[in-house]
Protein backbone atom coordinates (compact mmCIF):
# COMPACT_ATOMS: atom_id res chain seq x y z
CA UNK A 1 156.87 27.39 182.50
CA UNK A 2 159.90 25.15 181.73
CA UNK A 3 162.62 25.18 183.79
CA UNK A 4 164.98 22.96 181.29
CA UNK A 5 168.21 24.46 180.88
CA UNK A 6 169.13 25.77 177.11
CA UNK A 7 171.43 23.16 175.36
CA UNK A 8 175.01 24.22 175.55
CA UNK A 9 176.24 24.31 171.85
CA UNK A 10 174.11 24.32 168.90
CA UNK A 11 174.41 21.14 166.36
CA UNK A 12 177.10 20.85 163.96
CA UNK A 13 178.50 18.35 161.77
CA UNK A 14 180.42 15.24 163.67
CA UNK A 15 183.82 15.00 161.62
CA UNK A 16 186.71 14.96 163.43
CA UNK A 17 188.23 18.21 163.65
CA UNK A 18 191.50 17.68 161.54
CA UNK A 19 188.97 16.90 158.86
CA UNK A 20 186.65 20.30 159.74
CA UNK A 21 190.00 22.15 159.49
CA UNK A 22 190.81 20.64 155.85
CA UNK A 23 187.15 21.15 154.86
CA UNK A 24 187.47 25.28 155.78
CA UNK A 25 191.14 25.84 154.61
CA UNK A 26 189.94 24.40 151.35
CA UNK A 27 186.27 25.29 150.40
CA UNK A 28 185.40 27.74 153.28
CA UNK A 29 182.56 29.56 152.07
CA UNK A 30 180.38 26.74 150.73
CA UNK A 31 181.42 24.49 153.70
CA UNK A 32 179.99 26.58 155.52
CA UNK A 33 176.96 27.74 153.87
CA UNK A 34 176.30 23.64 153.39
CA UNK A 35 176.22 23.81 157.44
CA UNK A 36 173.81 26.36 157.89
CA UNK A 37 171.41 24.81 155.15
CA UNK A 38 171.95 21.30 157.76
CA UNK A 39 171.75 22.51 160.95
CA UNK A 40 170.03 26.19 160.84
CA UNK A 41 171.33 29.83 161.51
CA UNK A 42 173.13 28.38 164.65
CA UNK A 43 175.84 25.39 164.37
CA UNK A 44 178.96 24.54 165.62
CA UNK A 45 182.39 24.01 164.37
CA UNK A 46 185.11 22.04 165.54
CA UNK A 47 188.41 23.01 164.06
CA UNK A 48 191.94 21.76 164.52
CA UNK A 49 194.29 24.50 166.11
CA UNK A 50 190.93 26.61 165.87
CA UNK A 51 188.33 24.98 168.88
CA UNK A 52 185.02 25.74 168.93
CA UNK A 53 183.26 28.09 166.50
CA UNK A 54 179.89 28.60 167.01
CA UNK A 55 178.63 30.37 163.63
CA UNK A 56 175.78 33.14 163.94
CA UNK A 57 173.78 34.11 160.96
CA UNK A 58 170.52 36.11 162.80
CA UNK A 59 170.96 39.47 163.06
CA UNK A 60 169.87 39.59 166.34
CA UNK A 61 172.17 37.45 167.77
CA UNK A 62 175.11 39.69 166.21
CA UNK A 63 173.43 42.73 167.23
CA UNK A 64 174.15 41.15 170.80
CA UNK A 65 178.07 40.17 169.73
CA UNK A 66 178.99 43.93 168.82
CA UNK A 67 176.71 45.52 170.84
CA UNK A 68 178.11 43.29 174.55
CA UNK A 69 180.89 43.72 176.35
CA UNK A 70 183.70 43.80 174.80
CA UNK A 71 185.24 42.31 178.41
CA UNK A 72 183.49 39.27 177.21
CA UNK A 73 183.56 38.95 173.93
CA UNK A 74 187.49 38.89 173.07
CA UNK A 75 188.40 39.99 169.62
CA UNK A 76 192.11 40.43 169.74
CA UNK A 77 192.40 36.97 171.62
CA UNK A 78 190.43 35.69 168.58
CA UNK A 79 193.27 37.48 166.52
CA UNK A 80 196.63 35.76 168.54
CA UNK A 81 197.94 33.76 165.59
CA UNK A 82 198.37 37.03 163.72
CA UNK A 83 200.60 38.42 166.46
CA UNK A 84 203.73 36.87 165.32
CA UNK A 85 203.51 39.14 161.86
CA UNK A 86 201.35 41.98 163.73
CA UNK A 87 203.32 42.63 166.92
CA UNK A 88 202.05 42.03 170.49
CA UNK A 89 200.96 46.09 170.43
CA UNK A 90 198.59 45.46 167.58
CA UNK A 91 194.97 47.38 167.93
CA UNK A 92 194.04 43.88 166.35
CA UNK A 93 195.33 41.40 168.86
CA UNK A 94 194.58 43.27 172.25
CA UNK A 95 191.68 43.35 174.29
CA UNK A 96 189.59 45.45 177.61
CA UNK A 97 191.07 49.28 177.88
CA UNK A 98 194.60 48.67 176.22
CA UNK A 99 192.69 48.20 173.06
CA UNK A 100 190.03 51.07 174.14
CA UNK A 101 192.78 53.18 174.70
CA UNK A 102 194.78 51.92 171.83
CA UNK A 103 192.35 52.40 169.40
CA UNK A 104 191.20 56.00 170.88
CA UNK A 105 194.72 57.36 170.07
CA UNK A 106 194.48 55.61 165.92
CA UNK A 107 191.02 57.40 165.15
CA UNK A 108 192.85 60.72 163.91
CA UNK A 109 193.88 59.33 160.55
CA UNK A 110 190.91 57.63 159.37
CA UNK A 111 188.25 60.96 160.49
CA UNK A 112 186.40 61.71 157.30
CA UNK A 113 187.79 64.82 157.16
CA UNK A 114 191.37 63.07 157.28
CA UNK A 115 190.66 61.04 154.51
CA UNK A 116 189.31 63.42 152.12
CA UNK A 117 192.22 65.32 152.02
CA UNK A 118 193.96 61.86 150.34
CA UNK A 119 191.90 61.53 147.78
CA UNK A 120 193.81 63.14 144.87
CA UNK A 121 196.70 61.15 145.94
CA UNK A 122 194.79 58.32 145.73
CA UNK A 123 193.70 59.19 142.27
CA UNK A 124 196.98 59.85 141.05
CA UNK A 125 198.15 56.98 142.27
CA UNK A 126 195.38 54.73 140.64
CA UNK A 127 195.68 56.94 137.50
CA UNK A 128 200.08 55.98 136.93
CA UNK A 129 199.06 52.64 137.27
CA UNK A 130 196.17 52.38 134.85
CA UNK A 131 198.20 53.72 132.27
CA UNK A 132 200.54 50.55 132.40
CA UNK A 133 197.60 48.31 131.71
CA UNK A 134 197.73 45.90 128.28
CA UNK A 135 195.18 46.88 125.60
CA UNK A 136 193.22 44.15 123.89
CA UNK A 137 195.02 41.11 126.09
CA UNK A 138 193.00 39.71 128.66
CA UNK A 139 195.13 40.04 132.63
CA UNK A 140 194.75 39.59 135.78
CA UNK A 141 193.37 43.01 137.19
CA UNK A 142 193.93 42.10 140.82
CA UNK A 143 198.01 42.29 140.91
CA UNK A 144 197.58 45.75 139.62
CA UNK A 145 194.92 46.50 142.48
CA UNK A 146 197.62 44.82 144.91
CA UNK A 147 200.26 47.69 143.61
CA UNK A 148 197.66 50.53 144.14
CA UNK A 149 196.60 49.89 147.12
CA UNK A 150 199.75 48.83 148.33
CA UNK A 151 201.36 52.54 147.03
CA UNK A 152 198.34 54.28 148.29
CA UNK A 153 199.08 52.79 152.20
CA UNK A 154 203.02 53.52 151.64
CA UNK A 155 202.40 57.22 150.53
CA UNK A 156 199.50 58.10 152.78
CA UNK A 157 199.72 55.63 155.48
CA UNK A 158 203.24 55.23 156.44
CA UNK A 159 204.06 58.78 154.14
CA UNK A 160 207.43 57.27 152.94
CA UNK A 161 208.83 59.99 150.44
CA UNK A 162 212.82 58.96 150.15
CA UNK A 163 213.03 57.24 146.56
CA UNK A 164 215.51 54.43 148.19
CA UNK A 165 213.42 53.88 151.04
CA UNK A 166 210.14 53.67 148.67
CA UNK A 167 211.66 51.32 146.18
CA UNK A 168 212.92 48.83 149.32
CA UNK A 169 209.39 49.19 150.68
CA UNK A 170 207.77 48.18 147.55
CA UNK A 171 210.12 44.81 147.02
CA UNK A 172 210.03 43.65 150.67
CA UNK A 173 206.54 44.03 151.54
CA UNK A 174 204.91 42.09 148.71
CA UNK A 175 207.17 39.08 149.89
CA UNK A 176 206.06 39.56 153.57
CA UNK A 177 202.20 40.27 152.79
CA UNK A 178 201.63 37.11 150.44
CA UNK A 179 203.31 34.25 152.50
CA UNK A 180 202.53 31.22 151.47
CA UNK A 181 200.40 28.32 153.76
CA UNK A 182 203.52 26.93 154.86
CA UNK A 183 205.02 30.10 155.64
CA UNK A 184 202.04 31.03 157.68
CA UNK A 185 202.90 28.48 159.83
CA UNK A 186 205.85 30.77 161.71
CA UNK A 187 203.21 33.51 161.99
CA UNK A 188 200.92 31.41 164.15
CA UNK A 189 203.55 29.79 165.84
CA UNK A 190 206.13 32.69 165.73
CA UNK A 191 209.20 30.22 167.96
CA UNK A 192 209.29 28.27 164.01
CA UNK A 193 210.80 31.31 162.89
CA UNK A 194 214.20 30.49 164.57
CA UNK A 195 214.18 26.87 162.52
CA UNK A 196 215.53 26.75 158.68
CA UNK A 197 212.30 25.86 156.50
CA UNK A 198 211.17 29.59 158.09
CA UNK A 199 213.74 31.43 158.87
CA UNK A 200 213.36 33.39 155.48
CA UNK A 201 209.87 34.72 156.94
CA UNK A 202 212.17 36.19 160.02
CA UNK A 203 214.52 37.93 157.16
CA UNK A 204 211.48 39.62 155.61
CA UNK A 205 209.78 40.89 158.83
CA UNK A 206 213.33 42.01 159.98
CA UNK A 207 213.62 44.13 156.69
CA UNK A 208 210.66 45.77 157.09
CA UNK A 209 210.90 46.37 160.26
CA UNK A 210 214.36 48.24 159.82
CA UNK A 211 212.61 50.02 156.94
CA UNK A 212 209.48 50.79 159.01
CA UNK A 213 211.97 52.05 162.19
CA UNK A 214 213.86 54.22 160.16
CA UNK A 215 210.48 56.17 158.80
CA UNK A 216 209.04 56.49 162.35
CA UNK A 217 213.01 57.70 163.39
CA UNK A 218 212.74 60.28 160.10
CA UNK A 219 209.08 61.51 161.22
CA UNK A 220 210.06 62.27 165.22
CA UNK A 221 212.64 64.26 163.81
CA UNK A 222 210.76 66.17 161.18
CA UNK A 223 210.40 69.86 161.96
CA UNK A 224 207.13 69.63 160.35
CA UNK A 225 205.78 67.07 161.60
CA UNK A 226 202.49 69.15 162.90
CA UNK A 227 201.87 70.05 159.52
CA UNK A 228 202.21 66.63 157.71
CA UNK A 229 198.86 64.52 156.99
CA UNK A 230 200.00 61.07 156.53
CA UNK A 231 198.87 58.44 158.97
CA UNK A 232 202.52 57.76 160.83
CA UNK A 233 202.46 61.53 161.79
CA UNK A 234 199.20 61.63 163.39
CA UNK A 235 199.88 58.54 164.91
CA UNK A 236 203.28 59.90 166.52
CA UNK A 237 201.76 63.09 167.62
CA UNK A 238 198.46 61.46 169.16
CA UNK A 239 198.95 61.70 173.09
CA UNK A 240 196.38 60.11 175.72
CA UNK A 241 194.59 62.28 178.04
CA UNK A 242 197.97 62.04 180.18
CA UNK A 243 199.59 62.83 177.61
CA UNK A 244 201.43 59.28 176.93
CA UNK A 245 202.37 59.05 173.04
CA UNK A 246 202.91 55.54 171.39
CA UNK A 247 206.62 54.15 171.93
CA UNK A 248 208.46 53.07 168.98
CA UNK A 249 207.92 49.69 169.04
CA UNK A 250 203.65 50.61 169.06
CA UNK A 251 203.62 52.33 166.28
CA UNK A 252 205.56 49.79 164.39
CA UNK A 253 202.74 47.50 165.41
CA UNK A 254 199.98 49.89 164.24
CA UNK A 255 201.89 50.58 160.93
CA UNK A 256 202.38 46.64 160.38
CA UNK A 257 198.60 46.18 161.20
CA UNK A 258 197.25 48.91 159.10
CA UNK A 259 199.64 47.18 155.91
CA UNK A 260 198.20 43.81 156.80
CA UNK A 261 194.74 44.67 157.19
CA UNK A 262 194.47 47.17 154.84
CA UNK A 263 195.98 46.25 151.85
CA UNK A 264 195.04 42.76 150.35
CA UNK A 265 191.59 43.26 151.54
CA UNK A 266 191.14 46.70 149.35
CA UNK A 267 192.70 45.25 146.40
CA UNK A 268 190.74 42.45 146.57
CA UNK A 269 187.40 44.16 147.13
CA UNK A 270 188.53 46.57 144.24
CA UNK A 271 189.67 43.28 142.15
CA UNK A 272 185.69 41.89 142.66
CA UNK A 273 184.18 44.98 141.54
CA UNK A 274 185.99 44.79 138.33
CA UNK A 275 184.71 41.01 137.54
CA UNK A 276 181.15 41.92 138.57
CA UNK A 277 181.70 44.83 136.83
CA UNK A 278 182.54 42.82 133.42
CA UNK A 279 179.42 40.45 133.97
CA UNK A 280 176.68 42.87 134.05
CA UNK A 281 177.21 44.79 130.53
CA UNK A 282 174.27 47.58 131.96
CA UNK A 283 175.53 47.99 135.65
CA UNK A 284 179.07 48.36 133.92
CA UNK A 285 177.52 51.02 131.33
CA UNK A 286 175.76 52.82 134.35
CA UNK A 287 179.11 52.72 136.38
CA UNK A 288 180.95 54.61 133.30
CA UNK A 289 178.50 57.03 132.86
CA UNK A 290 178.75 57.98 136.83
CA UNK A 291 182.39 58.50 136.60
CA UNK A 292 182.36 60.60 134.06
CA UNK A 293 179.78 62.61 135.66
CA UNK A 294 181.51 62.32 139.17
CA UNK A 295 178.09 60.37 140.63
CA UNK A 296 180.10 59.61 143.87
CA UNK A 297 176.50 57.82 145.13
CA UNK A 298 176.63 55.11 142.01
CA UNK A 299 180.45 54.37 142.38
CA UNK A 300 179.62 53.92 146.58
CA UNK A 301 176.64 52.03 145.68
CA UNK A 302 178.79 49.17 143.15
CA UNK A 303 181.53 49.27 145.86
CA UNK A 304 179.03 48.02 148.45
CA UNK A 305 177.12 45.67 146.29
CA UNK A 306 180.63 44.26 145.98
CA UNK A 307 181.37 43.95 149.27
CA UNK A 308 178.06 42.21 150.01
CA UNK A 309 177.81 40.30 147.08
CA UNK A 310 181.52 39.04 147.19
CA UNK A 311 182.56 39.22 151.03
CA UNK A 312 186.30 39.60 151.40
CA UNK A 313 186.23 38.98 154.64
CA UNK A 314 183.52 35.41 155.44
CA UNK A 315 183.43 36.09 159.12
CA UNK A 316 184.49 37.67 162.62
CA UNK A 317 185.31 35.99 165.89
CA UNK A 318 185.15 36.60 168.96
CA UNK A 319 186.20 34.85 172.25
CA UNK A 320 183.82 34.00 174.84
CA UNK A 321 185.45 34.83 178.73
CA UNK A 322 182.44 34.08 180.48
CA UNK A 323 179.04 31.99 179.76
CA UNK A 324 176.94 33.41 177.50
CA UNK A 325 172.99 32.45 176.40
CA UNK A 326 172.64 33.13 172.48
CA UNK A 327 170.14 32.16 169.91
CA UNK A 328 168.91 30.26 172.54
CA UNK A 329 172.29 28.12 173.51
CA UNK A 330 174.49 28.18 176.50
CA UNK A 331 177.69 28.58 175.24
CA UNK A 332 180.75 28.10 177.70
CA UNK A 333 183.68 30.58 178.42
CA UNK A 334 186.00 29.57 175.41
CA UNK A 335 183.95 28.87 172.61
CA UNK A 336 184.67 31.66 169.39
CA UNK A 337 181.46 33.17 168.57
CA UNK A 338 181.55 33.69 164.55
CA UNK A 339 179.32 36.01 163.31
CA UNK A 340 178.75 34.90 159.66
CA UNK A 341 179.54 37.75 156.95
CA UNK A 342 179.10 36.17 154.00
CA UNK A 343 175.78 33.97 155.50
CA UNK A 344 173.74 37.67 156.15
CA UNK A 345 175.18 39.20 152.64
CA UNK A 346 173.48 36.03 151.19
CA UNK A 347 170.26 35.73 153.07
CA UNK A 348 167.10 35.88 151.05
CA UNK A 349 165.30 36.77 153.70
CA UNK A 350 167.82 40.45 154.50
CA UNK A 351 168.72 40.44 150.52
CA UNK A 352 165.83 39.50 147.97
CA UNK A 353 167.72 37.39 145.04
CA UNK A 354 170.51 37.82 146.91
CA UNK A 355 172.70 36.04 144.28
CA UNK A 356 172.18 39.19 141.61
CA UNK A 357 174.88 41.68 141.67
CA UNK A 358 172.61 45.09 142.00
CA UNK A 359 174.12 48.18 142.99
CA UNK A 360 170.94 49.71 142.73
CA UNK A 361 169.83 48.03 146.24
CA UNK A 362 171.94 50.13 148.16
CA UNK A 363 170.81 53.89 146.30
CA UNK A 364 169.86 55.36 149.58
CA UNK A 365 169.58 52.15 151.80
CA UNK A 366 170.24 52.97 155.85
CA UNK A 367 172.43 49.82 156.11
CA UNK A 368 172.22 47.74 159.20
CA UNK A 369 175.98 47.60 160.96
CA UNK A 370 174.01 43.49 161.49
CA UNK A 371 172.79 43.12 158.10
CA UNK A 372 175.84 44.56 156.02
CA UNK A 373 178.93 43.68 157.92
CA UNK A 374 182.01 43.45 155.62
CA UNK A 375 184.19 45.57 158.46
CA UNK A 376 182.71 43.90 161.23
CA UNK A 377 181.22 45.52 164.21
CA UNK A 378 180.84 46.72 167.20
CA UNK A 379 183.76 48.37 169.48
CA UNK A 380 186.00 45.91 166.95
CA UNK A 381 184.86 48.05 163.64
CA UNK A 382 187.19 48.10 161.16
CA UNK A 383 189.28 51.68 162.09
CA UNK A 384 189.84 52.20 158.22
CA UNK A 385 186.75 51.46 156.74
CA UNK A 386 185.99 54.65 155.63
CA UNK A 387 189.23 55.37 154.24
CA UNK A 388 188.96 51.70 152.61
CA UNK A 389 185.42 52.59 151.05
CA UNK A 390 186.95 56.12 149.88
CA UNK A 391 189.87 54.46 148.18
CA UNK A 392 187.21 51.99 146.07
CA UNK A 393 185.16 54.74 145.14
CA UNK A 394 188.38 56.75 143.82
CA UNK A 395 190.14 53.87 141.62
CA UNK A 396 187.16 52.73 140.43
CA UNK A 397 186.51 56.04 139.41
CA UNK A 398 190.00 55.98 137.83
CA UNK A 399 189.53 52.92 136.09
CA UNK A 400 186.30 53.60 134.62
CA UNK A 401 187.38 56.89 133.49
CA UNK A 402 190.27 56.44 131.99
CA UNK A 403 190.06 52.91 130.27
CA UNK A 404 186.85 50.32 128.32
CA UNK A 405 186.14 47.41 129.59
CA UNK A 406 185.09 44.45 127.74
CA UNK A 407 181.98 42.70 129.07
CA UNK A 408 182.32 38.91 129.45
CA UNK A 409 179.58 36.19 129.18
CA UNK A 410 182.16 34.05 131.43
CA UNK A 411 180.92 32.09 134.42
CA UNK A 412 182.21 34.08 137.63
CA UNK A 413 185.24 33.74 139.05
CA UNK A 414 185.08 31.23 141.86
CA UNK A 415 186.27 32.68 145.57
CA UNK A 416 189.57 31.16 146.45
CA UNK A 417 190.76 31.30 150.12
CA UNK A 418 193.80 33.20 150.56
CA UNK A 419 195.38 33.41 154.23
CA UNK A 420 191.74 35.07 155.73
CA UNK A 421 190.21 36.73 152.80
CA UNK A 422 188.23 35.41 149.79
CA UNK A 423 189.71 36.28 146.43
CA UNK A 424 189.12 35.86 142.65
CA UNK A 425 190.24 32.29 141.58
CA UNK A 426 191.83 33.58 138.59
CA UNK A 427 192.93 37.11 139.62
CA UNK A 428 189.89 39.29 138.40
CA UNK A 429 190.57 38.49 134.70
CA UNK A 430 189.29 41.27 132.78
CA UNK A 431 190.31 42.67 128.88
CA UNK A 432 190.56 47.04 128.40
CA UNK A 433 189.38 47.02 124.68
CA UNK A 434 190.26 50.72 124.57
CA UNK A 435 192.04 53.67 126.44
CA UNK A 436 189.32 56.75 127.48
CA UNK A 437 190.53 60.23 127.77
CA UNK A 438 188.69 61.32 130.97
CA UNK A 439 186.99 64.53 131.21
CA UNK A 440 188.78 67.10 133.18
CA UNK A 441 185.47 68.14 135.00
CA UNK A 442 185.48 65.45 137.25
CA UNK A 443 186.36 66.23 140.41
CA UNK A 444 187.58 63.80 143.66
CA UNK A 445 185.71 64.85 146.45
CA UNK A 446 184.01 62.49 149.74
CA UNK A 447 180.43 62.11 149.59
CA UNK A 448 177.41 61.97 152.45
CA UNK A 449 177.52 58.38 151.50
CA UNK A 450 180.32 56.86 152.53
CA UNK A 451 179.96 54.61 155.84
């Protein structure tokens, strides 16, 4: 038997880093599939401001990510450069038992039970905005996603009801949610936010903030606040098991994290369905047909396809704190560990033609949490997932009741890299040939299928 020690990082390419770093803000996804087709299912990464990513594409070595220690494999550390925008109380950016406990006291909101109680809202929501939609003149669908989702997280997350407070909410956070690169630039490094060229980005968090403050001030002080369902209640009345509640400041974080995470990446998972959608003419046709017969299964089934045939989310990282032997590699305390999203969703050997966009695939598949991965994993799971899979379901629902789409022999829309997510290079361009009046028979309800 050999006693030679296991390399400690697997290949990778040899550029310097600066240029790795250009190569993945630019063309991430096929820089990185190009890597794996190189070196194999296990390479390594050397980015500027980044380190060392060590890119894992077996599901057996990210069964062992999510499934180890969370002590060892740090998330929120892997998170820090959102934690200027996020707030150092963030479920995202923290680690060990503050996140345990952290996260422990956020599950209320996002219980399936929770979340089915939203769903009308969510419809009606979805249904104000559909009516605005042009007729016969080709748009960008994925603005009009943005505004859904955005409404749907203001009304049911944060529960904001005064028309003042609403209308301030829906002109400052757009601003603070689609920074641009150089703007970014004070979140990672949050001390820029004190010079000029940023000191706008420092405006627009203070807004919100003040807006945020005064809605968790509004629901301490609401004599019903037992009785109300949206997220901020729950989230003021959970209590540990001593009974500690969430200080002000906390549930700013949360609220801030739960905007940021949750918004752009529903809208643009929504915003993908659409332009698959428009490409496949008989999936589209089958879609239709299971709204109008309120087939929750089909509409689940196209909003996973989507998510695993156009990944909003390419990968998750995690921090290594202490050596650890994967894939057959010895990889130091330090490295990031990147379990590849988008490499398993396009894996012949998990996904047969993996390129074709077929709902049908996942009609009563048990999904691996290793093999379809588009909220991560693990103790790190994404907390809203199921109310993020709920609110697809429901507006596509909406959309497919209530308006026609044209089908489009176009080329697909390229993925564009947007902060962290993947999104339609030309907004989800689709044309609504006709209005629909929808049948009032269907009926908004969860299903045993959501995940």
């Amino acid at each position: 038997m050999s006693n030679k020690p296991s390399p400690t990082l697997p290949p990778g390419p040899s550029l310097p880093p600066s240029i790795q770093a250009a190569l993945m803000l630019r063309y991430w996804p096929p820089f990185v599939s190009a890597c794996r087709r190189r070196y194999g299912k296990t390479f390594t990464l050397r980015i500027a401001q980044m380190g060392t990513l060590v890119y894992l594409d077996d599901p057996a070595d990210i069964k062992q990510v999510f499934a180890g220690d969370p002590a060892i494999y740090h998330a929120g550390e892997a998170n820090s450069m959102l934690s200027g925008l996020l707030g150092p109380a963030s479920v995202l950016v923290v680690d060990d038992e503050v996140h345990r406990d952290r996260r422990r006291l956020m599950l209320e909101p996002f219980h399936r039970d929770a979340v089915a109680r939203q769903t009308e809202v969510m419809a009606e929501i979805a249904a104000t905005n559909i009516a605005s939609w042009p007729v016969g003149k080709p748009f960008s669908v994925a603005p009009k996603m943005s505004q859904i989702t955005l409404e749907v997280i203001m009304r049911l997350v944060i529960g904001a009801s005064d028309p003042a407070r609403l209308a301030a909410l829906r002109e400052v956070l757009p601003r603070l949610l689609n920074l641009s690169a150089f703007e970014l630039l004070a979140i990672g490094s949050p001390g820029l936010q004190t010079k000029l060229p940023w000191r706008g980005v420092r405006r627009r968090i203070d807004e919100a903030d003040r807006l945020l403050y005064a809605e968790i001030a509004e629901r301490r002080a609401d004599p019903d606040l037992a009785s109300r369902t949206d997220a901020l209640a729950m989230l003021v009345r959970a209590a540990d098991q001593d009974g500690r509640t969430m200080s002000d400041s906390e549930l700013r974080d949360q609220l801030m994290t739960l905007l940021v995470a949750g918004h752009d990446t529903t809208a643009t998972g929504l915003s993908w369905a659409l332009e698959r959608l428009t490409r496949h003419p008989a999936v589209l046709a089958k879609a239709v047909r299971a709204a109008d017969a309120g087939d929750d299964e089909y509409l689940d089934a196209v909003a996973k396809e989507t998510l695993r045939n156009r990944p909003v989310v390419f990968d998750v990282g995690r921090i290594l704190k202490q050596p650890v032997e994967i894939g057959g590699y010895h990889l130091p305390a330090g490295v990031m560990v990147a379990p590849g999203v988008g490499l398993v969703h396009s894996d012949e050997r998990v996904y047969p033609d993996a390129d074709r966009f077929d709902p049908d695939r996942m009609i009563g598949a048990t999904l691996s949490p290793t093999t379809w991965l588009p909220f991560g994993g693990g103790a790190r799971r994404c907390l809203g997932a199921t109310f993020a899979m709920a609110e697809m379901r429901v507006v596509l629902r909406e959309v497919l009741r209530r308006v026609e789409l044209e089908t489009t022999t176009a080329r697909g829309e390229n993925q564009r890299v947007k902060h962290v997510i993947l999104e339609p290079k030309r907004g989800a361009r689709i044309t609504v040939s006709r209005l629909r009046t929808p049948s009032p028979t269907t009926d908004v309800r969860m299903t045993g299928h959501t995940i």
